[in-house]
N, C-alpha and C. Protein backbone atom coordinates (compact mmCIF):
# COMPACT_ATOMS: atom_id res chain seq x y z
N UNK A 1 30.63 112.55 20.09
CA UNK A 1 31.74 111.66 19.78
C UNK A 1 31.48 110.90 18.47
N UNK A 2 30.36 110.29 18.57
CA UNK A 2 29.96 109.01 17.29
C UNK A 2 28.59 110.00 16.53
N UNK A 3 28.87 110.07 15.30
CA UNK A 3 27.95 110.54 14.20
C UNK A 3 26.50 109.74 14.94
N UNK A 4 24.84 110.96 14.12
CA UNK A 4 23.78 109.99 15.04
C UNK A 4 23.84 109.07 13.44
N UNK A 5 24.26 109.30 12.40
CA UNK A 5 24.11 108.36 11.44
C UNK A 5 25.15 108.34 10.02
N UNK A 6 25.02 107.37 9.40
CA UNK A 6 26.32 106.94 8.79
C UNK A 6 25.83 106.43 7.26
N UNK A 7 26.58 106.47 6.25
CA UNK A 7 25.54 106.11 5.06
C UNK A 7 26.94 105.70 4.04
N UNK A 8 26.63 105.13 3.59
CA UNK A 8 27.18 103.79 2.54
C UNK A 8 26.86 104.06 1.10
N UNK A 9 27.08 103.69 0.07
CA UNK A 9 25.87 103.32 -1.40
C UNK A 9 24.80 102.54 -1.05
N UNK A 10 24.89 101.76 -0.44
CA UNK A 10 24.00 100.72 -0.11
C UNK A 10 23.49 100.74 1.14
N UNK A 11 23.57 101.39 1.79
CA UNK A 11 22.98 101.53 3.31
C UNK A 11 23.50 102.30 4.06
N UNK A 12 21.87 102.66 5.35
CA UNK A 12 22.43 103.55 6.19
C UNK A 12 22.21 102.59 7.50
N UNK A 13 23.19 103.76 8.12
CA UNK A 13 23.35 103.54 9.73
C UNK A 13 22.46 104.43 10.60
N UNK A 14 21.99 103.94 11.43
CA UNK A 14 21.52 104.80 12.49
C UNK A 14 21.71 104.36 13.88
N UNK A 15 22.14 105.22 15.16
CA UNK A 15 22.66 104.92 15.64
C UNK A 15 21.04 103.80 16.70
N UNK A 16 21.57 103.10 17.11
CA UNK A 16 20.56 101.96 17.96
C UNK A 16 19.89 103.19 19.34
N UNK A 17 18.44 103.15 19.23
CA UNK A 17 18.09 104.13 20.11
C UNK A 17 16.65 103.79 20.22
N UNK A 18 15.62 103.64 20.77
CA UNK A 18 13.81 103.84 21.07
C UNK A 18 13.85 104.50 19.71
N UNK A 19 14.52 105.78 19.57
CA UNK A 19 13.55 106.95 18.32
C UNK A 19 14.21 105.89 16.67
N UNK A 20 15.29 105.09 17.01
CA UNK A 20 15.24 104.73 15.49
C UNK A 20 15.44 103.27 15.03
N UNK A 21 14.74 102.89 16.21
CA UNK A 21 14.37 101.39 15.98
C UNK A 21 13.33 100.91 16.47
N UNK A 22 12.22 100.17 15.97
CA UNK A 22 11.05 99.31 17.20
C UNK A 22 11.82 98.20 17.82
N UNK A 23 12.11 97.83 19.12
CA UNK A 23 12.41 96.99 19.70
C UNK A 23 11.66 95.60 19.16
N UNK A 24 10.57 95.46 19.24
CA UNK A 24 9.59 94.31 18.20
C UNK A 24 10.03 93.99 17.05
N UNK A 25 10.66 94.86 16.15
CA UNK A 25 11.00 94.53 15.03
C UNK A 25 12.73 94.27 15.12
N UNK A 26 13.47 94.54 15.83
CA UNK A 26 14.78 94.23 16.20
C UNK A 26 14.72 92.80 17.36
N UNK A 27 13.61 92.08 18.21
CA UNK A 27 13.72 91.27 18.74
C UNK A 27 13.14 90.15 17.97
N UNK A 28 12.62 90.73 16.33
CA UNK A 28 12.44 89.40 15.16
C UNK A 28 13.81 89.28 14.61
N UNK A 29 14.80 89.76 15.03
CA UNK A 29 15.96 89.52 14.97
C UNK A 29 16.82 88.55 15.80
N UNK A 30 16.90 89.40 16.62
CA UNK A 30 17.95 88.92 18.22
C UNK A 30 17.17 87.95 18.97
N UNK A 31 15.25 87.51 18.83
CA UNK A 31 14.88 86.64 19.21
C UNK A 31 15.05 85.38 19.07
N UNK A 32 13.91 84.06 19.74
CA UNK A 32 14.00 82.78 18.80
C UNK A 32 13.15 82.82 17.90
N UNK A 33 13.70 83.29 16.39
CA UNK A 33 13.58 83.25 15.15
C UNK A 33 13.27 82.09 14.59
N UNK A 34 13.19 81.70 13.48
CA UNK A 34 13.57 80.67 12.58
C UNK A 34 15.01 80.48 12.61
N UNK A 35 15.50 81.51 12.38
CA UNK A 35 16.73 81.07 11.09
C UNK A 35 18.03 81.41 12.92
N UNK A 36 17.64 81.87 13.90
CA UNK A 36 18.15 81.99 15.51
C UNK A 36 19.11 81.22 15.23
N UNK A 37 19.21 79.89 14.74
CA UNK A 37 20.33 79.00 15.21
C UNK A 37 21.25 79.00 14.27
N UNK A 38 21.21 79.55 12.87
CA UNK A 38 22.03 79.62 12.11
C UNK A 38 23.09 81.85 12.33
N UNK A 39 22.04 82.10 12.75
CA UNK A 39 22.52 83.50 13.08
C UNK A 39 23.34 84.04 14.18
N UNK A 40 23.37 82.72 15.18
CA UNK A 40 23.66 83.20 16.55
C UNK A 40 25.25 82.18 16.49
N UNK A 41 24.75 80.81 15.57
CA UNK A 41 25.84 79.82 15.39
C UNK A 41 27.29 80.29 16.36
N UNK A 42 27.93 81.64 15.15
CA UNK A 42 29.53 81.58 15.51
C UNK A 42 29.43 83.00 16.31
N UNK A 43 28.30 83.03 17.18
CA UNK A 43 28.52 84.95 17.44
C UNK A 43 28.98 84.42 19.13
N UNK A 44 29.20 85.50 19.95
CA UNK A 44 29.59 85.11 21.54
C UNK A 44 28.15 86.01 21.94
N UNK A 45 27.18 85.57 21.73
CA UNK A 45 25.92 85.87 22.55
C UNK A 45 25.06 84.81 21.93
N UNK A 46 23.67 84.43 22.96
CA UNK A 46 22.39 83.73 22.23
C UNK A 46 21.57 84.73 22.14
N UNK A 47 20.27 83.78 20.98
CA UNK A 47 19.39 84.65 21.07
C UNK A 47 18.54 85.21 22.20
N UNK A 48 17.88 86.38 21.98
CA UNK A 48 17.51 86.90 23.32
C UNK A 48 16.11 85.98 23.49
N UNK A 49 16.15 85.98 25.10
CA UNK A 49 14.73 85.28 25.41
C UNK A 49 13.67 86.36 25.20
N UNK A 50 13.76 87.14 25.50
CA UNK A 50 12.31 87.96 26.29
C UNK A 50 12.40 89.23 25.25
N UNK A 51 11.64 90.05 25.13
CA UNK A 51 11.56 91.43 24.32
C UNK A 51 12.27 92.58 25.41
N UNK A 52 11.78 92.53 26.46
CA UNK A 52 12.72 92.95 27.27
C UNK A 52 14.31 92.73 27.84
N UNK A 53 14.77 91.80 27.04
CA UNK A 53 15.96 91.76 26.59
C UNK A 53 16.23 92.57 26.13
N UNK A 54 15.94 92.19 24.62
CA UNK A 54 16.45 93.90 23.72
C UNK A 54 15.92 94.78 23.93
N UNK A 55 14.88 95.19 24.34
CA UNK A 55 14.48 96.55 24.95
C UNK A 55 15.85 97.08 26.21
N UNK A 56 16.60 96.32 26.71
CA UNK A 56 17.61 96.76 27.81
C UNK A 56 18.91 96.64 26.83
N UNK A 57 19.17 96.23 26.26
CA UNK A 57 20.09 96.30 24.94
C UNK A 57 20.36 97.72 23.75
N UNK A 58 18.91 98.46 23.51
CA UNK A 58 18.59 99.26 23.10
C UNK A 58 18.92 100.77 24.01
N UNK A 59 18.64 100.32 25.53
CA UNK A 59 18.70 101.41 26.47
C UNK A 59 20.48 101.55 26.93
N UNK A 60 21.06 99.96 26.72
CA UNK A 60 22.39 100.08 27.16
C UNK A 60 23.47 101.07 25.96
N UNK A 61 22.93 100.85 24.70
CA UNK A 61 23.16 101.15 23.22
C UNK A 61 23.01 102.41 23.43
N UNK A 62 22.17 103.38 23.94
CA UNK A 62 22.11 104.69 24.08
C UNK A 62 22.97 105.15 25.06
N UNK A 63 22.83 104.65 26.03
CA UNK A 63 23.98 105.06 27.22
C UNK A 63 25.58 105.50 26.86
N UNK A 64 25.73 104.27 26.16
CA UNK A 64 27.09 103.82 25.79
C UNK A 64 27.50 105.00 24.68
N UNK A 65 26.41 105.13 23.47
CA UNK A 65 26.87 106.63 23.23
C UNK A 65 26.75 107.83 23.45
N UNK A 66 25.67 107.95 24.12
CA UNK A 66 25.87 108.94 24.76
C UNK A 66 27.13 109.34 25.40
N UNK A 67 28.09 108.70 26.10
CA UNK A 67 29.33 108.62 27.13
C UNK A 67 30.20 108.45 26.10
N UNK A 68 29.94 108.08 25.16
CA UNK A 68 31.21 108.01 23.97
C UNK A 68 32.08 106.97 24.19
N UNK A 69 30.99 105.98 24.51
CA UNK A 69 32.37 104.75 24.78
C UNK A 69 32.53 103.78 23.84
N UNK A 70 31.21 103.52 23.12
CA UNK A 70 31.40 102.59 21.99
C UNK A 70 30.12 102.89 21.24
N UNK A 71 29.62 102.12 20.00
CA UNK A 71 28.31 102.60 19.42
C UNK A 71 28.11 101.69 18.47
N UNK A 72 26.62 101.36 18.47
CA UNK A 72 25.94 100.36 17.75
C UNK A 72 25.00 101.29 16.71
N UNK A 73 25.23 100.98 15.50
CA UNK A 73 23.89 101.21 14.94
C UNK A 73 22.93 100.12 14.06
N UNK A 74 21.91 100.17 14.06
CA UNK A 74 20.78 99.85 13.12
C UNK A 74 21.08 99.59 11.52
N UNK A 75 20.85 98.72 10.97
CA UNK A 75 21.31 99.00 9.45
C UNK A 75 19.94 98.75 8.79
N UNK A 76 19.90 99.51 7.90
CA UNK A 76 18.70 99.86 7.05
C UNK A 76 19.23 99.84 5.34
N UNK A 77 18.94 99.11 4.13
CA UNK A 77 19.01 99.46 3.04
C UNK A 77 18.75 100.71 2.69
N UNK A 78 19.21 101.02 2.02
CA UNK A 78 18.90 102.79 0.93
C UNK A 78 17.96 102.07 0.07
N UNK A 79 17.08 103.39 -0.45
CA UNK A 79 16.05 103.73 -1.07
C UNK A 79 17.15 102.71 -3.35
N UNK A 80 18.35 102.22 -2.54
CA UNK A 80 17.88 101.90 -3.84
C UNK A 80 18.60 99.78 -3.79
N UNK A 81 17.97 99.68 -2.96
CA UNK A 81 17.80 98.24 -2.44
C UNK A 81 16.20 97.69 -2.94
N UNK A 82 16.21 96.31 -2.52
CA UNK A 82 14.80 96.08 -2.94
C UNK A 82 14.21 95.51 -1.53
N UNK A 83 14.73 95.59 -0.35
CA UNK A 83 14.80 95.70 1.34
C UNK A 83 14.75 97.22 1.51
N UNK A 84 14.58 98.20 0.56
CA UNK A 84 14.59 99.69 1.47
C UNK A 84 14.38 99.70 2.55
N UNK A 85 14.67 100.41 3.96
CA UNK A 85 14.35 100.65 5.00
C UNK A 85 13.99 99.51 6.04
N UNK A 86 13.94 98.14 5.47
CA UNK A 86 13.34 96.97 6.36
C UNK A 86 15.51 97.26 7.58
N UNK A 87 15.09 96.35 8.73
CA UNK A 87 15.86 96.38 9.58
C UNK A 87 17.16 94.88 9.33
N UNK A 88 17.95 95.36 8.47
CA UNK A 88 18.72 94.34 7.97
C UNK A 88 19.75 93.61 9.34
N UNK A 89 19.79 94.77 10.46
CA UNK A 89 20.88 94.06 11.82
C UNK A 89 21.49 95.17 12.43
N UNK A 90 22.61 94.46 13.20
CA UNK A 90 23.21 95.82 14.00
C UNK A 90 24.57 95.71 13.64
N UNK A 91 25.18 96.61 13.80
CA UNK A 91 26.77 96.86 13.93
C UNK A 91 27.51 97.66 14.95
N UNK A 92 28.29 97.13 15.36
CA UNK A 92 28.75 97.86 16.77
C UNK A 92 30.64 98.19 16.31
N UNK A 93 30.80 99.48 16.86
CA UNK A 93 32.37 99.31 16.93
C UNK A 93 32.69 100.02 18.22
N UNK A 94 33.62 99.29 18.86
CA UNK A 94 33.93 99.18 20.25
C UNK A 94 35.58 99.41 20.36
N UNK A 95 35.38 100.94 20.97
CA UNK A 95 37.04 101.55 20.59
C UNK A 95 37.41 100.95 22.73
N UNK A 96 38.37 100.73 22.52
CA UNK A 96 39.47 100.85 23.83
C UNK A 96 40.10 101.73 23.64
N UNK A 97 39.79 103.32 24.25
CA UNK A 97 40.50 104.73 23.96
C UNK A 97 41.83 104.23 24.44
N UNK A 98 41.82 104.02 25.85
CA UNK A 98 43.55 104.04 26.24
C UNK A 98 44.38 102.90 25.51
N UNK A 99 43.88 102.23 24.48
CA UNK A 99 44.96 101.62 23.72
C UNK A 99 44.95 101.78 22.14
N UNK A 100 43.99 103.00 21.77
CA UNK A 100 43.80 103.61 20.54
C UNK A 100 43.18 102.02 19.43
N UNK A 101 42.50 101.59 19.78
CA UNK A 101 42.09 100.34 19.20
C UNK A 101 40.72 99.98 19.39
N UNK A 102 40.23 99.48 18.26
CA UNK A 102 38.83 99.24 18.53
C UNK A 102 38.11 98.08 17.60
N UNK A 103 37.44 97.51 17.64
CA UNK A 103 36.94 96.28 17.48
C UNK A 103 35.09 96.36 16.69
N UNK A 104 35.47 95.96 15.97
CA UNK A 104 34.17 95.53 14.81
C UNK A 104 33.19 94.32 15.24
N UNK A 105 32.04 94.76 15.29
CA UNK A 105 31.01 93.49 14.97
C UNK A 105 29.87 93.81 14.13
N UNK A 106 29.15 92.49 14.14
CA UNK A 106 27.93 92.80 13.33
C UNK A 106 27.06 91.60 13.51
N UNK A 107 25.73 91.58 13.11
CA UNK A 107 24.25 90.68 13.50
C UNK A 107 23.68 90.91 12.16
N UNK A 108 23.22 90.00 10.89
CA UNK A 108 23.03 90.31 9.89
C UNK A 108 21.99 89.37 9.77
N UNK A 109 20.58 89.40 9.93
CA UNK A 109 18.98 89.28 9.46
C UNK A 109 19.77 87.96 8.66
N UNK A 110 19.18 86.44 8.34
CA UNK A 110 19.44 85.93 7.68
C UNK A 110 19.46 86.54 6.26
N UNK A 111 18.14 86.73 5.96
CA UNK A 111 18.02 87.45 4.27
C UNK A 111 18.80 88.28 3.52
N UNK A 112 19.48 89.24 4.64
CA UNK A 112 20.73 90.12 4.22
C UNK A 112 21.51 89.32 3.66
N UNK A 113 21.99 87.91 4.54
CA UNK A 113 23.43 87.39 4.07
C UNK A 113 23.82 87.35 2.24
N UNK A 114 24.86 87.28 2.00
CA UNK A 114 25.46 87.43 1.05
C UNK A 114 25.30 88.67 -0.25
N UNK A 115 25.40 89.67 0.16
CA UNK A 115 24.66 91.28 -0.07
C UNK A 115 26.46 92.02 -0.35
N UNK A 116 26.90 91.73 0.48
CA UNK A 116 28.32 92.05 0.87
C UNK A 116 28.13 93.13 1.84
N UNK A 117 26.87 93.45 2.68
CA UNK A 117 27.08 94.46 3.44
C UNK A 117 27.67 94.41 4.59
N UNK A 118 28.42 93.30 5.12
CA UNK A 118 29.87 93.51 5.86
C UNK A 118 30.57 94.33 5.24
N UNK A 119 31.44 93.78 4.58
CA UNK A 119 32.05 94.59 4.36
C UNK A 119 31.99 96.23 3.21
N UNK A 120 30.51 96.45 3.10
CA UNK A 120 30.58 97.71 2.70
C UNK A 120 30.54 98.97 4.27
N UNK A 121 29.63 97.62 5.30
CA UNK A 121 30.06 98.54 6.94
C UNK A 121 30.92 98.49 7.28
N UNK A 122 32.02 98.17 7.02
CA UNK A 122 33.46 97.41 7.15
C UNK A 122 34.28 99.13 6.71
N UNK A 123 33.95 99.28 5.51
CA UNK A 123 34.51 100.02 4.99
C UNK A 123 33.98 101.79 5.35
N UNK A 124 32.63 101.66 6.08
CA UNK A 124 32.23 102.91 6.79
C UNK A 124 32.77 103.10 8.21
N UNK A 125 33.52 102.08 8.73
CA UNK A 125 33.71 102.03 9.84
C UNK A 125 34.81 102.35 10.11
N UNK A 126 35.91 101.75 8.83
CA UNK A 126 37.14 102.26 8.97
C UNK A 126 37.21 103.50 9.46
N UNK A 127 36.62 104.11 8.25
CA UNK A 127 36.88 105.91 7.74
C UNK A 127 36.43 106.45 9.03
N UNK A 128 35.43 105.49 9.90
CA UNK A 128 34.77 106.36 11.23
C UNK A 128 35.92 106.30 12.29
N UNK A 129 36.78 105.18 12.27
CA UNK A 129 37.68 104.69 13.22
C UNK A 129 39.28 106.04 12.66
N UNK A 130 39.81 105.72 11.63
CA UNK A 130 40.78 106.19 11.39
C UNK A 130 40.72 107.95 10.97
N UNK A 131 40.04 108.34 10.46
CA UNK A 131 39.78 109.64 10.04
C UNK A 131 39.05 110.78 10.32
N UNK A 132 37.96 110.60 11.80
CA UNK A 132 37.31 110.78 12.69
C UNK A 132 38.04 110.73 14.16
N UNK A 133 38.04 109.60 14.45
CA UNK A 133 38.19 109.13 15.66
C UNK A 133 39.80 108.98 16.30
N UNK A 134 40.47 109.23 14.61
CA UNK A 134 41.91 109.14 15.54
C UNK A 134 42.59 107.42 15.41
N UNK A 135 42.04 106.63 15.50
CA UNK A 135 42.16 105.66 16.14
C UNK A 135 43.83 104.60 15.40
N UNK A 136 44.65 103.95 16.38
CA UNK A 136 46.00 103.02 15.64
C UNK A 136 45.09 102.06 14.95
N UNK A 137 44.31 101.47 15.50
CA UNK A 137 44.26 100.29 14.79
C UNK A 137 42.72 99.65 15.18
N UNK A 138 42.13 98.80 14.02
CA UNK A 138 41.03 98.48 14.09
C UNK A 138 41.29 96.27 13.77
N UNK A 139 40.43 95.91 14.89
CA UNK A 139 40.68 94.24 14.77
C UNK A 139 39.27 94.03 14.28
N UNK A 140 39.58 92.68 14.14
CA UNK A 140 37.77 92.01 13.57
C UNK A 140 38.06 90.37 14.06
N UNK A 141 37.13 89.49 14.30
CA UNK A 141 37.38 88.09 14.53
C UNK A 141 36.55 87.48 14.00
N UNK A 142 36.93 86.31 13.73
CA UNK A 142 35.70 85.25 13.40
C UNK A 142 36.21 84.06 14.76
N UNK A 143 34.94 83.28 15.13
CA UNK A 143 35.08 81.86 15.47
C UNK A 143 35.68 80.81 14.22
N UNK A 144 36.39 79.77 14.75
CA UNK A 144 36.64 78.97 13.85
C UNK A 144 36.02 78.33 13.22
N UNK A 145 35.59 77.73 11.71
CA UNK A 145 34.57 77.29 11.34
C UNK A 145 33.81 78.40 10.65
N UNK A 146 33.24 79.13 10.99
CA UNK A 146 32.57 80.49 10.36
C UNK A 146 33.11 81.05 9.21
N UNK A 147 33.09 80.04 8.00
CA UNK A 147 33.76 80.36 7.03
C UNK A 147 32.98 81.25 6.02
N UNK A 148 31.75 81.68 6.25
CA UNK A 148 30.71 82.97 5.96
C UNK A 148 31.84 84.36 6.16
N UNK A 149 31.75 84.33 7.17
CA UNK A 149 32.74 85.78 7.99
C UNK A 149 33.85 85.99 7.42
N UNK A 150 34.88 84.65 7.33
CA UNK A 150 36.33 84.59 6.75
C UNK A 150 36.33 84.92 5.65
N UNK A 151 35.46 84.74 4.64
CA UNK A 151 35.49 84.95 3.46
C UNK A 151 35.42 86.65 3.17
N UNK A 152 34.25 86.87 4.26
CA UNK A 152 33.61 88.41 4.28
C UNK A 152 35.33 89.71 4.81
N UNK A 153 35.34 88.87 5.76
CA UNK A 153 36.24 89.69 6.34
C UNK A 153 37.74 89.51 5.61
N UNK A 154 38.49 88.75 5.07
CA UNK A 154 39.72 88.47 4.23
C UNK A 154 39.49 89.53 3.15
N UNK A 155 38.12 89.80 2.55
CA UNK A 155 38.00 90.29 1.36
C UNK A 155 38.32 91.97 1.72
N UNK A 156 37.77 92.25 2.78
CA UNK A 156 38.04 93.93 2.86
C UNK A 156 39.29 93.70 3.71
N UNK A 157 39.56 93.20 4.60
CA UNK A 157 41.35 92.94 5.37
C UNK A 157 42.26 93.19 4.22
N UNK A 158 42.18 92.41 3.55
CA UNK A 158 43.39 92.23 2.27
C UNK A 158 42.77 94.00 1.10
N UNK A 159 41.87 94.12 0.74
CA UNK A 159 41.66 95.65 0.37
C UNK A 159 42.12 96.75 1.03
N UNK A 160 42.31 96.42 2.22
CA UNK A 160 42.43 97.87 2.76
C UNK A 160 44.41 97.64 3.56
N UNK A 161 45.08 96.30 3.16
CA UNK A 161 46.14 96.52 3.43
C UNK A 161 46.17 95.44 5.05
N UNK A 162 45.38 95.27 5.71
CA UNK A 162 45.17 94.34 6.79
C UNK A 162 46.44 93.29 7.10
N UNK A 163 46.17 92.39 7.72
CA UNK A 163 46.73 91.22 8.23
C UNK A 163 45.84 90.52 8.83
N UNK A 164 46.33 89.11 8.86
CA UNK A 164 45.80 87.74 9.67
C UNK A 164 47.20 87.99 11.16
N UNK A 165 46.31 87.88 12.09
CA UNK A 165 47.30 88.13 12.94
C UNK A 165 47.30 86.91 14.14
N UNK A 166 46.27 85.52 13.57
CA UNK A 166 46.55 84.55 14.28
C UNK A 166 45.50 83.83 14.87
N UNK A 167 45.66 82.21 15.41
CA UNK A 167 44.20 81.78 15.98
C UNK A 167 44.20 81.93 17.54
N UNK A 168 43.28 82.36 18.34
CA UNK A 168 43.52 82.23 19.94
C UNK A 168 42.68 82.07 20.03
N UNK A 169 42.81 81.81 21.69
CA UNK A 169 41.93 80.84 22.32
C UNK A 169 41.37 81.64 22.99
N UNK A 170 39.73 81.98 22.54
CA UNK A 170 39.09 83.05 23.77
C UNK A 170 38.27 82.21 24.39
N UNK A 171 37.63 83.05 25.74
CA UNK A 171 36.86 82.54 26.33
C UNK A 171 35.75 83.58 26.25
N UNK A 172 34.10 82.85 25.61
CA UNK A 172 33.20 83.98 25.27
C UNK A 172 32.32 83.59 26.30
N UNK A 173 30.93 84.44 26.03
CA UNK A 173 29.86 84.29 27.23
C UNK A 173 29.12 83.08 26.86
N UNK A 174 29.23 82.81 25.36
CA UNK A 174 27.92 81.47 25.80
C UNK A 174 28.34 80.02 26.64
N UNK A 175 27.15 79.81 27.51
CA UNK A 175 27.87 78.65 28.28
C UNK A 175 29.18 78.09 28.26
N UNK A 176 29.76 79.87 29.07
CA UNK A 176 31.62 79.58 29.66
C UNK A 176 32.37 78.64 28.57
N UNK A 177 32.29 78.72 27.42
CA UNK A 177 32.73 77.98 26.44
C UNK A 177 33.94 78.61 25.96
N UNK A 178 35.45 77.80 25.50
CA UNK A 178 36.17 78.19 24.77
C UNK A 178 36.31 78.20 23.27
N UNK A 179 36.41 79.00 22.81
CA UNK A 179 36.26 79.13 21.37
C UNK A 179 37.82 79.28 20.80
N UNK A 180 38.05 78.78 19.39
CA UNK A 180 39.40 79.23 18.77
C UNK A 180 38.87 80.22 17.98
N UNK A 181 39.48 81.30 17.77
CA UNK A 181 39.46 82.79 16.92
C UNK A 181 40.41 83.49 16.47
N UNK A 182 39.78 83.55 14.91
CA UNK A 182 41.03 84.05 14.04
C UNK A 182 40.88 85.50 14.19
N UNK A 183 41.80 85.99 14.13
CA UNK A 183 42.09 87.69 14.49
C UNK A 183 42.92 88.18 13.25
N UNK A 184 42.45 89.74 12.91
CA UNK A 184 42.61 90.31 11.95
C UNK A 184 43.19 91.93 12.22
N UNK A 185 44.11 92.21 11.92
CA UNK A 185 43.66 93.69 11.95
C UNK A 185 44.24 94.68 11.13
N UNK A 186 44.05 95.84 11.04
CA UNK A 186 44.45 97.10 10.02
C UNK A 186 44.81 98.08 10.62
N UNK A 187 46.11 98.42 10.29
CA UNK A 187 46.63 99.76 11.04
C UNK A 187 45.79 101.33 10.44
N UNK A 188 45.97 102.44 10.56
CA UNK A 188 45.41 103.67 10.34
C UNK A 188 46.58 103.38 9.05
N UNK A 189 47.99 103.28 9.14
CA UNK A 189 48.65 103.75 8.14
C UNK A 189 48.26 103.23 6.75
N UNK A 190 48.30 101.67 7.48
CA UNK A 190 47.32 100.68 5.78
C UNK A 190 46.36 101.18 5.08
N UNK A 191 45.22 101.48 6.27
CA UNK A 191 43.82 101.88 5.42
C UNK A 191 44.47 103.66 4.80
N UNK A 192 45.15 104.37 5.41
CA UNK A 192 45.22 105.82 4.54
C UNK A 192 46.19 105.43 3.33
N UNK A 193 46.81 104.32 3.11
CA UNK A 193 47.93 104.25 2.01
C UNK A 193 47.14 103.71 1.17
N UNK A 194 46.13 102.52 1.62
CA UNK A 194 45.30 101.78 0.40
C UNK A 194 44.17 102.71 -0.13
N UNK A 195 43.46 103.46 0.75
CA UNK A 195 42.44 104.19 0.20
C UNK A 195 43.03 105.21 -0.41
N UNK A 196 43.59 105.73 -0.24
CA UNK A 196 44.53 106.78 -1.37
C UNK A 196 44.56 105.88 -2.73
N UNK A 197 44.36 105.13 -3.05
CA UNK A 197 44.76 104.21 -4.31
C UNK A 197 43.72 103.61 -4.64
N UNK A 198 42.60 103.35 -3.53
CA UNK A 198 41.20 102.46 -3.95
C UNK A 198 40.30 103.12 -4.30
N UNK A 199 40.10 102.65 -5.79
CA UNK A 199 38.70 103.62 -6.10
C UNK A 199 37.34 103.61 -5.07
């Protein structure tokens, strides 16, 4: 269903698995870090306690594609970064087949930030969602406040033809908390009319 890997100018994907990630080196991520409280800030998960956390994260990540239901991968710089190969985060896109729609995230290593590699995975994801996969339509969210993301995400939304489609009121997992969230999304027709035209 989902490619085992995915590649950018600037980075590859691999899909989240034991063979292409150390759990140790992905739970100096998703652990309590340093930089944990600025990384986890606007996401709907905390950091993980235990290594065996993400070690069951890693095993759920395989399952899930295996069955073709959704898929996370690993992001790694290309050989022409000055991070080659270090473990920059994850990215997940999470299709709902029976409503042809599917949903973007991402976990980005403090040091990555401001790289623009959102949205250059932004833009691998499309092409995986719409031209692969079939798919109507692809959303993205930020929490309110997370004006890192808004910036990230407006910039490829508005490139590829997108919309702001409004603030709501979700309810996420960290301590049963309600959050306001801006919602975004891009039809298949947008992204094939704009990329026809985008260098």
């Amino acid at each position: 269903m989902f490619p085992e890997t995915l590649e950018s100018d600037r980075l590859r994907f691999e899909r989240l698995s034991h063979e292409t990630v150390d759990v140790f080196e992905l739970y100096e991520i998703l652990g309590p870090n340093p930089a944990a409280a600025e990384i986890f800030e606007y996401l709907d998960s905390s950091p993980h306690r235990t290594v065996k956390e993400t070690d069951d994260k890693v095993r759920r990540a395989k399952e899930h594609f295996d069955s073709g239901e959704w898929v996370q991968y690993a992001i790694r710089p290309k050989s022409t970064e000055a991070s080659a190969g270090a473990l920059a985060g994850v990215a997940g896109l999470y299709p709902k087949w029976e409503r042809r729609v599917a949903t973007l995230g991402i976990i980005l290593d403090r040091p990555f930030w401001g790289n623009g590699y959102s949205g250059e995975r932004a833009e691998v994801f499309l092409e995986l969602s719409f031209d692969r996969l079939d798919l109507d339509l692809v959303t993205v969210k930020y929490i309110d406040g997370n004006e890192r993301s808004r910036r990230a995400i407006e910039k490829y939304v508005d490139r590829f033809g997108g919309q702001y489609e409004g603030l709501l009121r979700h309810s996420l997992a960290v301590e049963g908390e309600v959050y306001d969230c801006h919602r975004y999304s891009i039809s298949s027709e947008e992204y094939k009319s704009k990329s026809q035209i985008t260098p």
